[in-house]
PDB file of N, CA and C in Angstrom:
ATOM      1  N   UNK A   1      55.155  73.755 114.218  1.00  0.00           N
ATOM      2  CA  UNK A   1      55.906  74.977 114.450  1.00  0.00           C
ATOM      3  C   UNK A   1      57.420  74.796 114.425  1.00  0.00           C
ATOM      4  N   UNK A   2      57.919  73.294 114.471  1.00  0.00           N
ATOM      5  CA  UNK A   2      59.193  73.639 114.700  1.00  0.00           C
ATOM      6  C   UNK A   2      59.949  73.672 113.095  1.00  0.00           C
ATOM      7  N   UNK A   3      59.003  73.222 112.119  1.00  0.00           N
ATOM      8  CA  UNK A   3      59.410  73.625 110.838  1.00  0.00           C
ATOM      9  C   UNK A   3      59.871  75.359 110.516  1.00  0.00           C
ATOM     10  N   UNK A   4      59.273  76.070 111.238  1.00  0.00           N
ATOM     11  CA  UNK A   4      59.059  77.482 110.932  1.00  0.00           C
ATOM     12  C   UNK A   4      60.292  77.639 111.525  1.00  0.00           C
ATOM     13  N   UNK A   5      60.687  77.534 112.883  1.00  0.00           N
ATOM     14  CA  UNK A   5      62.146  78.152 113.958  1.00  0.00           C
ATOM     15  C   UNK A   5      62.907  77.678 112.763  1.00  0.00           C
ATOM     16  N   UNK A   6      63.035  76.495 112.493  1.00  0.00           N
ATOM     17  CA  UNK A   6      63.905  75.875 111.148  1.00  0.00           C
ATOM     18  C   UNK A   6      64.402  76.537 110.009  1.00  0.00           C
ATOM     19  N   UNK A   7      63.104  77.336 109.596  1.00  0.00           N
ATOM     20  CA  UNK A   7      63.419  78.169 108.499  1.00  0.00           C
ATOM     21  C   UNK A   7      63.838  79.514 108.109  1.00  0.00           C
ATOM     22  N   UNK A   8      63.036  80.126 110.007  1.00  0.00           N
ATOM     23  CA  UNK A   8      63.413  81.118 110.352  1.00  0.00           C
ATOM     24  C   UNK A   8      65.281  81.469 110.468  1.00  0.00           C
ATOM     25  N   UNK A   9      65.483  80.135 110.914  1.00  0.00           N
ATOM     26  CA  UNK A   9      66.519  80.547 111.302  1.00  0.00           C
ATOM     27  C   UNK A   9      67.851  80.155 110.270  1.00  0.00           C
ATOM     28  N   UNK A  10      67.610  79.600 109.376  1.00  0.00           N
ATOM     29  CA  UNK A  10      68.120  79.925 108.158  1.00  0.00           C
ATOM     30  C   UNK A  10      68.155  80.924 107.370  1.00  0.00           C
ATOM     31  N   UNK A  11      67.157  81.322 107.276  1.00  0.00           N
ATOM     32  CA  UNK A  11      67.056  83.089 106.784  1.00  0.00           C
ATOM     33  C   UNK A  11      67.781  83.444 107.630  1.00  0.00           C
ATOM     34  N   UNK A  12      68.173  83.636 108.866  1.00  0.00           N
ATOM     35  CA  UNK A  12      68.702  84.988 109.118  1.00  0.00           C
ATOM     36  C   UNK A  12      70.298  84.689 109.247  1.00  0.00           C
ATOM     37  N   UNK A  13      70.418  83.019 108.938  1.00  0.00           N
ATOM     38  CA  UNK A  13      71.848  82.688 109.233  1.00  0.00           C
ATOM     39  C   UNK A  13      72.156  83.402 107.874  1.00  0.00           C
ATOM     40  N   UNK A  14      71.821  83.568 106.853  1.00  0.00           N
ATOM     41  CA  UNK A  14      71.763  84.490 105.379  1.00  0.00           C
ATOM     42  C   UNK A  14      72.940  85.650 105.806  1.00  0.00           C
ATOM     43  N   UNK A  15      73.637  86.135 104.764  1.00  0.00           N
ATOM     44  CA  UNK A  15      74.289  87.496 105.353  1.00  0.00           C
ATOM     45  C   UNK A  15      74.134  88.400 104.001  1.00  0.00           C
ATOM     46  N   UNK A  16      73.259  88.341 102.768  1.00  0.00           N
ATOM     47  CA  UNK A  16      73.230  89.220 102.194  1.00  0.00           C
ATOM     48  C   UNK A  16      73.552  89.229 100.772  1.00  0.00           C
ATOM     49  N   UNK A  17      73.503  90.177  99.877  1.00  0.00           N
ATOM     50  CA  UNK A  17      74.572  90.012  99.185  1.00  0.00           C
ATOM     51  C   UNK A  17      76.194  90.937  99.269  1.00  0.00           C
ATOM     52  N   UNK A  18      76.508  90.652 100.320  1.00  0.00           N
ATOM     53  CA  UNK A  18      78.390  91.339 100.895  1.00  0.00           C
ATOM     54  C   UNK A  18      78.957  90.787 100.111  1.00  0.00           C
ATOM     55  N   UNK A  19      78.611  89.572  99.763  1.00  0.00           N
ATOM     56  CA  UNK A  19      80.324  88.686  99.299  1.00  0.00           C
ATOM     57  C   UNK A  19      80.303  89.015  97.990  1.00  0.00           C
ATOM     58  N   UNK A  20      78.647  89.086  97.602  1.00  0.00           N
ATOM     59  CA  UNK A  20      78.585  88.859  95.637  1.00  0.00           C
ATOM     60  C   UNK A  20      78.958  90.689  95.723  1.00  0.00           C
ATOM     61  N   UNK A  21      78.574  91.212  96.148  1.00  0.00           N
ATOM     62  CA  UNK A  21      79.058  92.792  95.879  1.00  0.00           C
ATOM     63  C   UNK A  21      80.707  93.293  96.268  1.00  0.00           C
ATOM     64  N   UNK A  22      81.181  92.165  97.237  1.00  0.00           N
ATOM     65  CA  UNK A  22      82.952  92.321  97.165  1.00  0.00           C
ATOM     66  C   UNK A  22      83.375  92.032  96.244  1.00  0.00           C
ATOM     67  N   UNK A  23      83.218  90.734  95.440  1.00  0.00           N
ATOM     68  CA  UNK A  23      83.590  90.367  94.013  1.00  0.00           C
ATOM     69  C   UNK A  23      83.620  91.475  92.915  1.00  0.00           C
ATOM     70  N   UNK A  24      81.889  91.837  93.010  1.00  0.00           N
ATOM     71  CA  UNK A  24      82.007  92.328  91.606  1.00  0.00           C
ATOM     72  C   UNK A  24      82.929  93.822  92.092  1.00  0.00           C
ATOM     73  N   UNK A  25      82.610  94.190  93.121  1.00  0.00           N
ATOM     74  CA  UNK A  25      83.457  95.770  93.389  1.00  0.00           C
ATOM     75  C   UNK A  25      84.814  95.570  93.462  1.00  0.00           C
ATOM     76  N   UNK A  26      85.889  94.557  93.792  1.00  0.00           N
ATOM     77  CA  UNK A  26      87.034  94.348  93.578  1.00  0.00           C
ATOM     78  C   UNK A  26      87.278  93.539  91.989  1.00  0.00           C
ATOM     79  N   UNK A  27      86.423  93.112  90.912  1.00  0.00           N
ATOM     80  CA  UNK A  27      86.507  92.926  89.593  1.00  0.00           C
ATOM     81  C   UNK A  27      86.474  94.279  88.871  1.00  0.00           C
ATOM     82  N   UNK A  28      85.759  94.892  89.201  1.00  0.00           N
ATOM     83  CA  UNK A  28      85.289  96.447  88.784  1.00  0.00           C
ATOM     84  C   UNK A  28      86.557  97.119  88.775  1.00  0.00           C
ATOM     85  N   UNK A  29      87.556  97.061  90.329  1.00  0.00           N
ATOM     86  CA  UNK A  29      88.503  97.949  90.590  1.00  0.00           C
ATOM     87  C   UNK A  29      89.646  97.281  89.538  1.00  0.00           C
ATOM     88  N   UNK A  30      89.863  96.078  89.526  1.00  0.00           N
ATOM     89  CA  UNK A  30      91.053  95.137  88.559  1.00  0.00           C
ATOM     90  C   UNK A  30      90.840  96.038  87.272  1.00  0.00           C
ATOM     91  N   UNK A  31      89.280  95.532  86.511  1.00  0.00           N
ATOM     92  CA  UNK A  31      88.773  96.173  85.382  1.00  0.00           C
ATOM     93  C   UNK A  31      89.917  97.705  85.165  1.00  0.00           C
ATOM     94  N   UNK A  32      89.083  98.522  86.008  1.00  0.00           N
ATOM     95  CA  UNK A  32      89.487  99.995  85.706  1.00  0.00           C
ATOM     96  C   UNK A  32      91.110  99.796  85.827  1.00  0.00           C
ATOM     97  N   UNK A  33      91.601  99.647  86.504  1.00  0.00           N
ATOM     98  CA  UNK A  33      93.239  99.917  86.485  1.00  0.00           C
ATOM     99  C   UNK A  33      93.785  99.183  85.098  1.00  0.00           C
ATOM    100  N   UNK A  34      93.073  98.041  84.686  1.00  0.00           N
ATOM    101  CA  UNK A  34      93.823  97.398  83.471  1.00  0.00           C
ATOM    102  C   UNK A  34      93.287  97.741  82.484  1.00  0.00           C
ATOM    103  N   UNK A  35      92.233  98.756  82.188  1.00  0.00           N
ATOM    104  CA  UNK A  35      91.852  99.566  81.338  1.00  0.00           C
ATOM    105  C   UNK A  35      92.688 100.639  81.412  1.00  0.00           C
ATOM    106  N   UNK A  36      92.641 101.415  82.356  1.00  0.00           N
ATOM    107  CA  UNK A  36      93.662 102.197  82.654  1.00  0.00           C
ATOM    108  C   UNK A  36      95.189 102.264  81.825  1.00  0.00           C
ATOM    109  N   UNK A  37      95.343 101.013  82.353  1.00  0.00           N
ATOM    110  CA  UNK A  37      97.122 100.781  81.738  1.00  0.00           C
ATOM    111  C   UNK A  37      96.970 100.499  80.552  1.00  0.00           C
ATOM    112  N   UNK A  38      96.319 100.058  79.891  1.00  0.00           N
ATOM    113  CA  UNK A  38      95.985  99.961  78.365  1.00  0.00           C
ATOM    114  C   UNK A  38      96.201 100.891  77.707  1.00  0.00           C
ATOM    115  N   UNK A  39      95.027 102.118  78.343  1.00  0.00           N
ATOM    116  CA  UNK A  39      95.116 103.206  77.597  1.00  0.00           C
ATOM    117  C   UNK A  39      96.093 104.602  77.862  1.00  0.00           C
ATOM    118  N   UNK A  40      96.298 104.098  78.905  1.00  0.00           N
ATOM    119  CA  UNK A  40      97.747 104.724  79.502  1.00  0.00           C
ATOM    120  C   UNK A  40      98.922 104.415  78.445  1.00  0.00           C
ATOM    121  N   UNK A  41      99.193 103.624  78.254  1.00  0.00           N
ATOM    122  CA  UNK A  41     100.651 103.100  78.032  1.00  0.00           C
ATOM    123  C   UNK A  41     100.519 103.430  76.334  1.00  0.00           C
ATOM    124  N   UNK A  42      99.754 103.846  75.733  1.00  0.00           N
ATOM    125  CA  UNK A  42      99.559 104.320  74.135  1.00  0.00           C
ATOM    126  C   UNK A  42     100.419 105.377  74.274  1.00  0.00           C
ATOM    127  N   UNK A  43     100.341 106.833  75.305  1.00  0.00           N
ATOM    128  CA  UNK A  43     100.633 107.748  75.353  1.00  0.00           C
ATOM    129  C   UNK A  43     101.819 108.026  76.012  1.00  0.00           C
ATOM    130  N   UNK A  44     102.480 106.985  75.656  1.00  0.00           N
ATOM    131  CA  UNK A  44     103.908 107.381  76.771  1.00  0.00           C
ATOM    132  C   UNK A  44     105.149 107.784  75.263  1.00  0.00           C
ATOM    133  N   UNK A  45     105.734 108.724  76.098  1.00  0.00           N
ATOM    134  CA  UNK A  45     106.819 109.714  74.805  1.00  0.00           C
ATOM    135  C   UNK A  45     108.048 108.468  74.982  1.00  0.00           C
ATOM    136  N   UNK A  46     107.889 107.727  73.914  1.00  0.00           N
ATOM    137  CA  UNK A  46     109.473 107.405  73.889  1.00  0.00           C
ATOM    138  C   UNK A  46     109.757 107.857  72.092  1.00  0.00           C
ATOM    139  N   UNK A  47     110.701 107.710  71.240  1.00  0.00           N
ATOM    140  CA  UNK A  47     111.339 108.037  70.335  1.00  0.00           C
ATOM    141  C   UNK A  47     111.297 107.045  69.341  1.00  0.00           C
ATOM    142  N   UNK A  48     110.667 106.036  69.851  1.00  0.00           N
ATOM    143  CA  UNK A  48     110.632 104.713  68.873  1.00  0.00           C
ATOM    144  C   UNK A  48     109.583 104.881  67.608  1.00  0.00           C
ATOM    145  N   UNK A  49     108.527 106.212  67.911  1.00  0.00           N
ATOM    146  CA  UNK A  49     107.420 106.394  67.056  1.00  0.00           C
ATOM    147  C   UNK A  49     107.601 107.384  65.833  1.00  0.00           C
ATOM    148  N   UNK A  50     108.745 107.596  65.400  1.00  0.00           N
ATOM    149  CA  UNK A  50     108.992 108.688  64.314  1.00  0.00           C
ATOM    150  C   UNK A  50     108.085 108.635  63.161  1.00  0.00           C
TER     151      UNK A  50
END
């Protein structure tokens, strides 16, 4: 039995996936804004485009 408390209690020292879903949700947010400015910055009025 004391194999089991052992294992038990590794599982619950576990916390999830928080960290892998902070990554990808703060990669996601980088993503969009530098997509963003990409396609942002095509459409800006300056005079250089005659």
């Amino acid at each position: 039995m004391p194999h089991t408390a052992v294992l038990l209690a590794a599982v619950s020292a576990e916390q999830g996936p928080g960290n892998t879903l902070r990554i990808v949700l703060l990669a996601s947010i980088v993503g969009a804004v530098l997509l963003a400015w990409f396609l942002l910055r095509g459409y800006r009025d300056n005079d250089d485009n005659d």
